[in-house]
N, C-alpha and C. Protein backbone atom coordinates (compact mmCIF):
# COMPACT_ATOMS: atom_id res chain seq x y z
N UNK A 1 -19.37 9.13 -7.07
CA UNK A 1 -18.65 8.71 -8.25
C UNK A 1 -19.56 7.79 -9.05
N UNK A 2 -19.73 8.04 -10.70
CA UNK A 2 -20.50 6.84 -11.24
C UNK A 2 -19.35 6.35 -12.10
N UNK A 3 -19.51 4.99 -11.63
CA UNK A 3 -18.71 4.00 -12.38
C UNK A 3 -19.06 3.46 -13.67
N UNK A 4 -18.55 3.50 -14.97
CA UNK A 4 -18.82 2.94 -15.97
C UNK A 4 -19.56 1.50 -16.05
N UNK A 5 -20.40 1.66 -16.92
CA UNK A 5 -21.11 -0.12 -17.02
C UNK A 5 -19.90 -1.37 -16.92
N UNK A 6 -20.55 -2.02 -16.19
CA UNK A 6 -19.59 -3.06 -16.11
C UNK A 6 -18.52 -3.42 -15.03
N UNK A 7 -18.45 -2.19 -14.86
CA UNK A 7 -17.31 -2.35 -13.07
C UNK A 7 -17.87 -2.44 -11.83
N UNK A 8 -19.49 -2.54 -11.71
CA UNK A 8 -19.54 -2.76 -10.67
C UNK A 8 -19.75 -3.92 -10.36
N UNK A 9 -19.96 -5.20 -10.92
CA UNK A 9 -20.07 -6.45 -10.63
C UNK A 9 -18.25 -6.76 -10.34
N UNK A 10 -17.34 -5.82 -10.38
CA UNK A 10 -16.23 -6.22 -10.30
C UNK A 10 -15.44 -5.16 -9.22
N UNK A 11 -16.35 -5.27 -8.09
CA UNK A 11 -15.47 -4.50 -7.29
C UNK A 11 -15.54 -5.29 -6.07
N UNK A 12 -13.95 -4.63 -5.52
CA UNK A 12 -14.11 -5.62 -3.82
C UNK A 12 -15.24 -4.12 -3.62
N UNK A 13 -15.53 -4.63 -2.04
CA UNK A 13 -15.76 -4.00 -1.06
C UNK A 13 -14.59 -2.90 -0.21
N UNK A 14 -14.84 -2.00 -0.30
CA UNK A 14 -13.48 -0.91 0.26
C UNK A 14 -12.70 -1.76 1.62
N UNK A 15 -11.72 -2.11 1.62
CA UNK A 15 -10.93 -2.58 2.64
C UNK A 15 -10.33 -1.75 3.32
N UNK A 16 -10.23 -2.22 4.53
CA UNK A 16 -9.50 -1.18 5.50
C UNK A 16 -8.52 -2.12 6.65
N UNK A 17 -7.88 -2.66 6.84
CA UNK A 17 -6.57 -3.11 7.88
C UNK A 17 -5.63 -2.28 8.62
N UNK A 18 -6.01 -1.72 10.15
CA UNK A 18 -5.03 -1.34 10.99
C UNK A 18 -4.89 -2.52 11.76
N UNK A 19 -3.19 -2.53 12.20
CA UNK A 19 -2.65 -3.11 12.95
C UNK A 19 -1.34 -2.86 13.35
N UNK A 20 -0.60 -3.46 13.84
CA UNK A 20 0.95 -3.24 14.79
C UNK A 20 1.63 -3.83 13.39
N UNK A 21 2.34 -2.56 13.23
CA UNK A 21 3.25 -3.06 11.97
C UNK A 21 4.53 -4.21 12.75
N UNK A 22 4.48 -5.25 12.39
CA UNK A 22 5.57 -6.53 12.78
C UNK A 22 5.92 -6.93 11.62
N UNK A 23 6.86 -7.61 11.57
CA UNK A 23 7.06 -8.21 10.60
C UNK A 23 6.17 -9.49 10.11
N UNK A 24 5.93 -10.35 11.05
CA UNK A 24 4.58 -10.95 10.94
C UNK A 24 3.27 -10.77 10.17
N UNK A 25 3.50 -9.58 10.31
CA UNK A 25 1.66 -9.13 9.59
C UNK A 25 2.31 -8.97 8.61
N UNK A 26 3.43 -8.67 7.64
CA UNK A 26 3.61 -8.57 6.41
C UNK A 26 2.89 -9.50 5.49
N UNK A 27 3.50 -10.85 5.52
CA UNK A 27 2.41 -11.70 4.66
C UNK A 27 1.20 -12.13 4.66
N UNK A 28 0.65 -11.85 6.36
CA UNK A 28 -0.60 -11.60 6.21
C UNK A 28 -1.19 -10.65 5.78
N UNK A 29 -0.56 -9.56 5.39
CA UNK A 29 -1.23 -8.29 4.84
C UNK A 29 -1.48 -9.24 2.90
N UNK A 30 -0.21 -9.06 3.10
CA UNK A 30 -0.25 -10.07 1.53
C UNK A 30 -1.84 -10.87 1.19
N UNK A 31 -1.85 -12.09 2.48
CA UNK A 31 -2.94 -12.79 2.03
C UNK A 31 -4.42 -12.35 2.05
N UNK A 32 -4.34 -11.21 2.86
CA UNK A 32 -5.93 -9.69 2.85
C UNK A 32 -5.74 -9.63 1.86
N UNK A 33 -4.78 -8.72 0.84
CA UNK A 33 -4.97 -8.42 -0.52
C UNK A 33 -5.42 -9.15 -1.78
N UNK A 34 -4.97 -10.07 -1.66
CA UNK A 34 -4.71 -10.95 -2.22
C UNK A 34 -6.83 -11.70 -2.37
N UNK A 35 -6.99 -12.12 -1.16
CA UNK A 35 -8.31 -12.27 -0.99
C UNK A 35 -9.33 -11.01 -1.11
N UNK A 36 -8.78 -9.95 -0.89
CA UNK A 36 -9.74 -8.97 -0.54
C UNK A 36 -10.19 -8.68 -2.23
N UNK A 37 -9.61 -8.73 -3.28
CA UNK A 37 -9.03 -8.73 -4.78
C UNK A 37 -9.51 -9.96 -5.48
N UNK A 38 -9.88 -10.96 -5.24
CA UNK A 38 -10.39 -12.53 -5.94
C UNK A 38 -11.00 -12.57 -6.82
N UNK A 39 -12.02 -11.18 -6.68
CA UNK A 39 -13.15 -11.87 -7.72
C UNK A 39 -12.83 -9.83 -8.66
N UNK A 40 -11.56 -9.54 -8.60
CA UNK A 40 -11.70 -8.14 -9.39
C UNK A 40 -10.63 -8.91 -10.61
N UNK A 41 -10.18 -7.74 -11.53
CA UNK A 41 -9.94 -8.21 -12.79
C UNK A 41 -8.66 -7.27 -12.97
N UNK A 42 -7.71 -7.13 -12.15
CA UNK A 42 -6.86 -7.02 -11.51
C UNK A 42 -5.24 -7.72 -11.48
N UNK A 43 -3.82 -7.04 -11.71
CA UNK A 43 -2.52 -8.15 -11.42
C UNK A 43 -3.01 -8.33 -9.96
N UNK A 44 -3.64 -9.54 -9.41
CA UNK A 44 -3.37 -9.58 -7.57
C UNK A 44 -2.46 -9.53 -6.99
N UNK A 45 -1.49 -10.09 -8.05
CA UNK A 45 -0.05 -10.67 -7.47
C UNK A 45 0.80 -9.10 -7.18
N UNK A 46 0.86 -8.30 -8.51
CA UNK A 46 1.53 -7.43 -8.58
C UNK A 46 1.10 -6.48 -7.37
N UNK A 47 -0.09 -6.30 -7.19
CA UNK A 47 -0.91 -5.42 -6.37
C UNK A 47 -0.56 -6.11 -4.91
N UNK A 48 -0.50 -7.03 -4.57
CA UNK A 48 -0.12 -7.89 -3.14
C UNK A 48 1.35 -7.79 -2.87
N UNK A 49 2.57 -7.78 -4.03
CA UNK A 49 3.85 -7.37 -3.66
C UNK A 49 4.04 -6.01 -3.69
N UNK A 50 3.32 -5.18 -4.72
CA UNK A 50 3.71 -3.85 -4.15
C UNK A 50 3.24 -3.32 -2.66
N UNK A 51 1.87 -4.21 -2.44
CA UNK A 51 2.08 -3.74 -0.71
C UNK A 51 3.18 -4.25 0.45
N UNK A 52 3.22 -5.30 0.20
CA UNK A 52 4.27 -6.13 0.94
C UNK A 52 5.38 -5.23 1.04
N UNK A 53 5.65 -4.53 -0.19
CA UNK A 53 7.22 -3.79 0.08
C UNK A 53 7.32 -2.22 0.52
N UNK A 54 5.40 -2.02 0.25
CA UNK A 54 5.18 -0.84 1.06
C UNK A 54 5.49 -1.17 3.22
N UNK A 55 4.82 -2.34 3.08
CA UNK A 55 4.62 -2.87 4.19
C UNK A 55 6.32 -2.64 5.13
N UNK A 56 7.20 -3.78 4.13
CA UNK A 56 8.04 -3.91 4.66
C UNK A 56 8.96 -2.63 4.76
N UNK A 57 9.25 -1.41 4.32
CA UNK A 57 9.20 -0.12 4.61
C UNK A 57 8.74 0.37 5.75
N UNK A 58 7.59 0.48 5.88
CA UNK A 58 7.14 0.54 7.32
C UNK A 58 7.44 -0.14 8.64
N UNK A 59 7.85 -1.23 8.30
CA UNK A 59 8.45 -2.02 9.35
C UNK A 59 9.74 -1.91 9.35
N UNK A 60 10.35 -1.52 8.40
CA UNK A 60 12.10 -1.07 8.92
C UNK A 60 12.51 0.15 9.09
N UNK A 61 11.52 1.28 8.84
CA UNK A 61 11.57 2.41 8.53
C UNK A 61 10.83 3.45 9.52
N UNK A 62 9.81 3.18 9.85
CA UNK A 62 8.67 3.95 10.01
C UNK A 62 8.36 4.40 12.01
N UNK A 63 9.28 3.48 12.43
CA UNK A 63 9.43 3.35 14.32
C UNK A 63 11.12 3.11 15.03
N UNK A 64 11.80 3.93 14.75
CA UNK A 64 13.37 3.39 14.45
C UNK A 64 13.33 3.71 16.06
N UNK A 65 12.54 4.07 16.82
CA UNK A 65 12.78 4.38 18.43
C UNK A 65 12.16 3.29 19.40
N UNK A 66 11.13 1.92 18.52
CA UNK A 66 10.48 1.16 19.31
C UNK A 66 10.48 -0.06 18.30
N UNK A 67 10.11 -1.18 18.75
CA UNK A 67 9.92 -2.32 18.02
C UNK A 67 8.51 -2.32 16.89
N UNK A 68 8.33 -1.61 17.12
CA UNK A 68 6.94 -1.06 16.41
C UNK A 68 5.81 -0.08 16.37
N UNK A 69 5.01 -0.10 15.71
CA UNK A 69 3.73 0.71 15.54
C UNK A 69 2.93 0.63 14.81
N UNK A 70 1.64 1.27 14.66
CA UNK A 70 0.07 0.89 14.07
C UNK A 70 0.46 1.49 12.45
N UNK A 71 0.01 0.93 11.74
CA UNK A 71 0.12 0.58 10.24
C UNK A 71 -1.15 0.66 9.79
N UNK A 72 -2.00 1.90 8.63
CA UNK A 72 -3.09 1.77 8.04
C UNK A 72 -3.46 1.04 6.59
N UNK A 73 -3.68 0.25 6.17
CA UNK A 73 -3.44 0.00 5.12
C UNK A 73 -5.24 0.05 4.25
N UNK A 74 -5.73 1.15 3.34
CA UNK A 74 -7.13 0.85 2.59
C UNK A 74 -6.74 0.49 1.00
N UNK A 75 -7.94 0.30 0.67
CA UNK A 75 -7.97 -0.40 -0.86
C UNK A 75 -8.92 -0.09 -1.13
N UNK A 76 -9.18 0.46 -2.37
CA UNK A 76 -11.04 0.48 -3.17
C UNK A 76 -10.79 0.67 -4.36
N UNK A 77 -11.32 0.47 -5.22
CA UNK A 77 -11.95 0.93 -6.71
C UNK A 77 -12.37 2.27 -7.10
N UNK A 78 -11.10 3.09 -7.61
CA UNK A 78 -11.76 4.42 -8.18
C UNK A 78 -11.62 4.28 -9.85
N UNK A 79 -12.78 4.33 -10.10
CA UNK A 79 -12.79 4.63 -11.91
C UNK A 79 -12.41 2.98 -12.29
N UNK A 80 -11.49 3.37 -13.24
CA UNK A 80 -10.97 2.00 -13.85
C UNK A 80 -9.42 1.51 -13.05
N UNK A 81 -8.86 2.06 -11.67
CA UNK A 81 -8.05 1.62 -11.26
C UNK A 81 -8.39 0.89 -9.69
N UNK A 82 -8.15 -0.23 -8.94
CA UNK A 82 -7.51 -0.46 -7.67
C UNK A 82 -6.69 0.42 -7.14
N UNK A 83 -7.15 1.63 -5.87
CA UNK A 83 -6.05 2.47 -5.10
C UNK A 83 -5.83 1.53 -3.92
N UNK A 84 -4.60 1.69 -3.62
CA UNK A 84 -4.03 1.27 -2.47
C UNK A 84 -3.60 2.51 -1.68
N UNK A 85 -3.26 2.09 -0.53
CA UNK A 85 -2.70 3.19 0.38
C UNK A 85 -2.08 2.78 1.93
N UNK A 86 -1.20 2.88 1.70
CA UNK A 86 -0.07 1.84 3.05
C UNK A 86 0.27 3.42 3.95
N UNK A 87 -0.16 3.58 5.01
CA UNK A 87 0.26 4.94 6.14
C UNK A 87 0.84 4.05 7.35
N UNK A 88 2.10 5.16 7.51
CA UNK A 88 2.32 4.45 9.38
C UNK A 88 1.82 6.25 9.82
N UNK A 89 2.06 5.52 11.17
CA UNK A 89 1.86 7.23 11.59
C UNK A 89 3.15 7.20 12.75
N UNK A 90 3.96 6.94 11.93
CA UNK A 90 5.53 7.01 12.93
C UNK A 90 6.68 8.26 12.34
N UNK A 91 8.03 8.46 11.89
CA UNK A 91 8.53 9.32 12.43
C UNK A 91 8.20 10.34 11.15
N UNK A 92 7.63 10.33 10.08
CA UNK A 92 7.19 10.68 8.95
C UNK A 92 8.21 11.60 8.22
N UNK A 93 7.81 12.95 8.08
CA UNK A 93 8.74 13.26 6.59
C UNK A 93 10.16 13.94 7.65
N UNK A 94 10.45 14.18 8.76
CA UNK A 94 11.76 14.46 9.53
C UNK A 94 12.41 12.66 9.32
N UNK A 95 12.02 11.93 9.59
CA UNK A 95 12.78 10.26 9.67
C UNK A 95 12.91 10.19 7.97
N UNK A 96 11.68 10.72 7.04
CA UNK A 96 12.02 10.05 5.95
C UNK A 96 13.30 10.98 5.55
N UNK A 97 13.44 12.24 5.87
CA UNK A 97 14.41 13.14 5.30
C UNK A 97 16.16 12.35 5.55
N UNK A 98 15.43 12.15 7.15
CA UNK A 98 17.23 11.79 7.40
C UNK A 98 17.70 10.46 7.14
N UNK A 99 16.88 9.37 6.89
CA UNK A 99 17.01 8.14 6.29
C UNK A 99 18.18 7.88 5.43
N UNK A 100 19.30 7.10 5.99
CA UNK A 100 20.26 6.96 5.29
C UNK A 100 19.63 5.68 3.78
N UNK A 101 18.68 5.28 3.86
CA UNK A 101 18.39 4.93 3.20
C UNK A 101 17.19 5.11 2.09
N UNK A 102 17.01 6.22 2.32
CA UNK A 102 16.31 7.41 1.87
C UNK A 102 16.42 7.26 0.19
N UNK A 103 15.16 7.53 -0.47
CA UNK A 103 15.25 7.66 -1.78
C UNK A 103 14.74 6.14 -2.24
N UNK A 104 14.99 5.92 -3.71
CA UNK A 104 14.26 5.06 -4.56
C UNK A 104 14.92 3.73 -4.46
N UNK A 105 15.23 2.67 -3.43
CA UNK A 105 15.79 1.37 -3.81
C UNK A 105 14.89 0.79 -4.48
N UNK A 106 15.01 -0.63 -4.41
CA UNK A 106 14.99 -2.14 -5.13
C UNK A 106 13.27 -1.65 -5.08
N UNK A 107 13.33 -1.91 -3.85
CA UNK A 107 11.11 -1.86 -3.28
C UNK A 107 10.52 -0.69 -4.00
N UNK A 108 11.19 0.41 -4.31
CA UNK A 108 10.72 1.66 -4.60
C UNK A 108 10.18 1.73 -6.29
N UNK A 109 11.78 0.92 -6.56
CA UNK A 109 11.13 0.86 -8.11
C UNK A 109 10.83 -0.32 -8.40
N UNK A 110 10.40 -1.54 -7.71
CA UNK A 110 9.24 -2.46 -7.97
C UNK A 110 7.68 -1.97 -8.15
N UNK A 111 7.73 -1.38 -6.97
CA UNK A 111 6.09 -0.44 -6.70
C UNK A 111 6.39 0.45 -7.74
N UNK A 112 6.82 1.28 -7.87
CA UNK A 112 7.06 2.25 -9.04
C UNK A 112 6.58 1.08 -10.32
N UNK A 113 7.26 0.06 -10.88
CA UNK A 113 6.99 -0.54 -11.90
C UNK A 113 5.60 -1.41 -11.78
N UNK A 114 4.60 -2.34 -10.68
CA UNK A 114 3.62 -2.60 -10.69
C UNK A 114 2.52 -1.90 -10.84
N UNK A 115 2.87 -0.73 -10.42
CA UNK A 115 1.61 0.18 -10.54
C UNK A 115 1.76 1.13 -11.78
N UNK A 116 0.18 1.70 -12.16
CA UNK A 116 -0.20 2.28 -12.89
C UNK A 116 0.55 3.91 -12.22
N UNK A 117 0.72 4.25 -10.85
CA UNK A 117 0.52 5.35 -10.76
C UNK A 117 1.07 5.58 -9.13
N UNK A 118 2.04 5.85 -8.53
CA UNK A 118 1.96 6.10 -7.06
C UNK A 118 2.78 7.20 -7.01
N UNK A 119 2.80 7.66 -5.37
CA UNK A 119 2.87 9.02 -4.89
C UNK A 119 3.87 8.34 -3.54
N UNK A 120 4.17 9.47 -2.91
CA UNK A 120 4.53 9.11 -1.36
C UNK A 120 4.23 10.77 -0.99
N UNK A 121 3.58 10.14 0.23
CA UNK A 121 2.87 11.61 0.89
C UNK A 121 3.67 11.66 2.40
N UNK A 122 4.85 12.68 2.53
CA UNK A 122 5.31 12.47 4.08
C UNK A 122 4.90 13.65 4.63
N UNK A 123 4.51 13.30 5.97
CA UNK A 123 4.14 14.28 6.85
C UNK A 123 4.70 14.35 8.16
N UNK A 124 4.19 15.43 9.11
CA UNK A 124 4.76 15.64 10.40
C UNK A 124 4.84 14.19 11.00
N UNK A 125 3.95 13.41 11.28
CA UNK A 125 4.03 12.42 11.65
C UNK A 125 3.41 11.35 10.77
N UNK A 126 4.25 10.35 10.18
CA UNK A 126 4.03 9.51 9.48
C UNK A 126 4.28 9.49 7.71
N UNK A 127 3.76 8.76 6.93
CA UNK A 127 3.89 8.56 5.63
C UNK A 127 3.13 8.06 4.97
N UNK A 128 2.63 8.04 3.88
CA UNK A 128 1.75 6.89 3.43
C UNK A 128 2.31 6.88 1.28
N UNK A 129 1.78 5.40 1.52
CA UNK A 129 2.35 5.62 -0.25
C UNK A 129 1.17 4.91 -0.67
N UNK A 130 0.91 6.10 -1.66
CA UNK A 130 -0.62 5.39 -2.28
C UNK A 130 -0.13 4.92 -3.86
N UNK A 131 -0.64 3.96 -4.18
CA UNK A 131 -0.53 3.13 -5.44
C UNK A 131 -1.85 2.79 -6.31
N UNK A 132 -1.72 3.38 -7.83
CA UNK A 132 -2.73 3.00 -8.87
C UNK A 132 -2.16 1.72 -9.46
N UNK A 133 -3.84 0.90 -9.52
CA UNK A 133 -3.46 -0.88 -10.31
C UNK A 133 -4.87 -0.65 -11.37
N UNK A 134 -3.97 -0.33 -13.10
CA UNK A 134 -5.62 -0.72 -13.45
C UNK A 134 -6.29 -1.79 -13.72
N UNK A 135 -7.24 -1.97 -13.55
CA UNK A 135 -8.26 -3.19 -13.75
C UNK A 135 -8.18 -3.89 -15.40
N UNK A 136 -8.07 -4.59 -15.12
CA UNK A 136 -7.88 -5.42 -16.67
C UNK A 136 -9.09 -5.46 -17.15
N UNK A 137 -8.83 -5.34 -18.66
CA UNK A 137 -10.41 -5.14 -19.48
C UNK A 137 -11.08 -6.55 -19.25
C-alpha cells in the first residue's frame, strides 16, 4: 500500500491484543487504544468507546456456555482511515442468530455513529466487527 504524503509520520504501529475476554480487560482495552493512537490525528475517544462496546459485546455475548474466552482485537492505518477489528472466536453466527438480543441496540448504533464505516462478519465460530475512523486532516 502507498500512503499519501504526510501520513506516515502519523501512524501507530499495527496493534494487535489477544486475551481472555473479562470484563476487566474492557477498560484496559480502552487504555491500549487510546495509547496505541497518541500521536495519530484521529477521534481517540470515539475510536476507544466504539471498541469498548465492541468489547463489551463480546463479553456478554460471545461465551454464553463459560465465564469466558480469548478476544482478538488489531488496529492499523489503511489509506486515510484507522481500521479496527474486535473477533471472539466463541459461539459466532448460530449464537449471533439466536440472540435474544440480537440486532442493532444502544452499542450498535454508537459504533455505527463513531465510525466512518463498520461491518459485522459472523461465522461458524465466532464474530468480529471491524470499524473505519478517518484521520483528521
Amino acid at each position: 500500500m502507498t500512503l499519501p504524503l504526510g501520513l506516515v509520520d502519523r501512524l501507530p504501529k499495527p496493534a494487535e491484543w489477544r486475551f481472555l475476554a473479562t470484563v476487566d480487560r474492557v477498560p484496559w482495552l480502552r487504555g491500549q487504544v487510546r495509547g496505541a493512537l497518541a500521536d495519530v490525528e484521529v477521534d481517540r475517544e470515539g475510536v476507544a468507546l466504539a471498541v469498548t462496546e465492541a468489547m463489551g459485546n463480546v463479553v456478554r455475548h460471545a461465551y454464553p456456555a463459560q465465564d469466558h474466552g480469548e478476544a482478538l482485537v488489531q488496529m492499523t492505518v489503511d489509506g486515510e482511515c484507522v481500521v479496527v477489528s474486535v473477533r471472539d472466536f466463541g459461539v459466532g453466527q448460530e449464537g449471533f442468530a439466536s440472540s435474544p438480543n440480537r440486532g442493532m441496540g444502544l452499542g450498535f448504533r454508537f459504533m455505527r455513529s463513531a465510525a466512518s464505516q463498520m461491518r459485522i462478519e459472523p461465522g461458524a465460530t465466532g464474530t468480529a466487527v471491524v470499524m473505519s475512523f478517518p484521520l483528521s486532516a
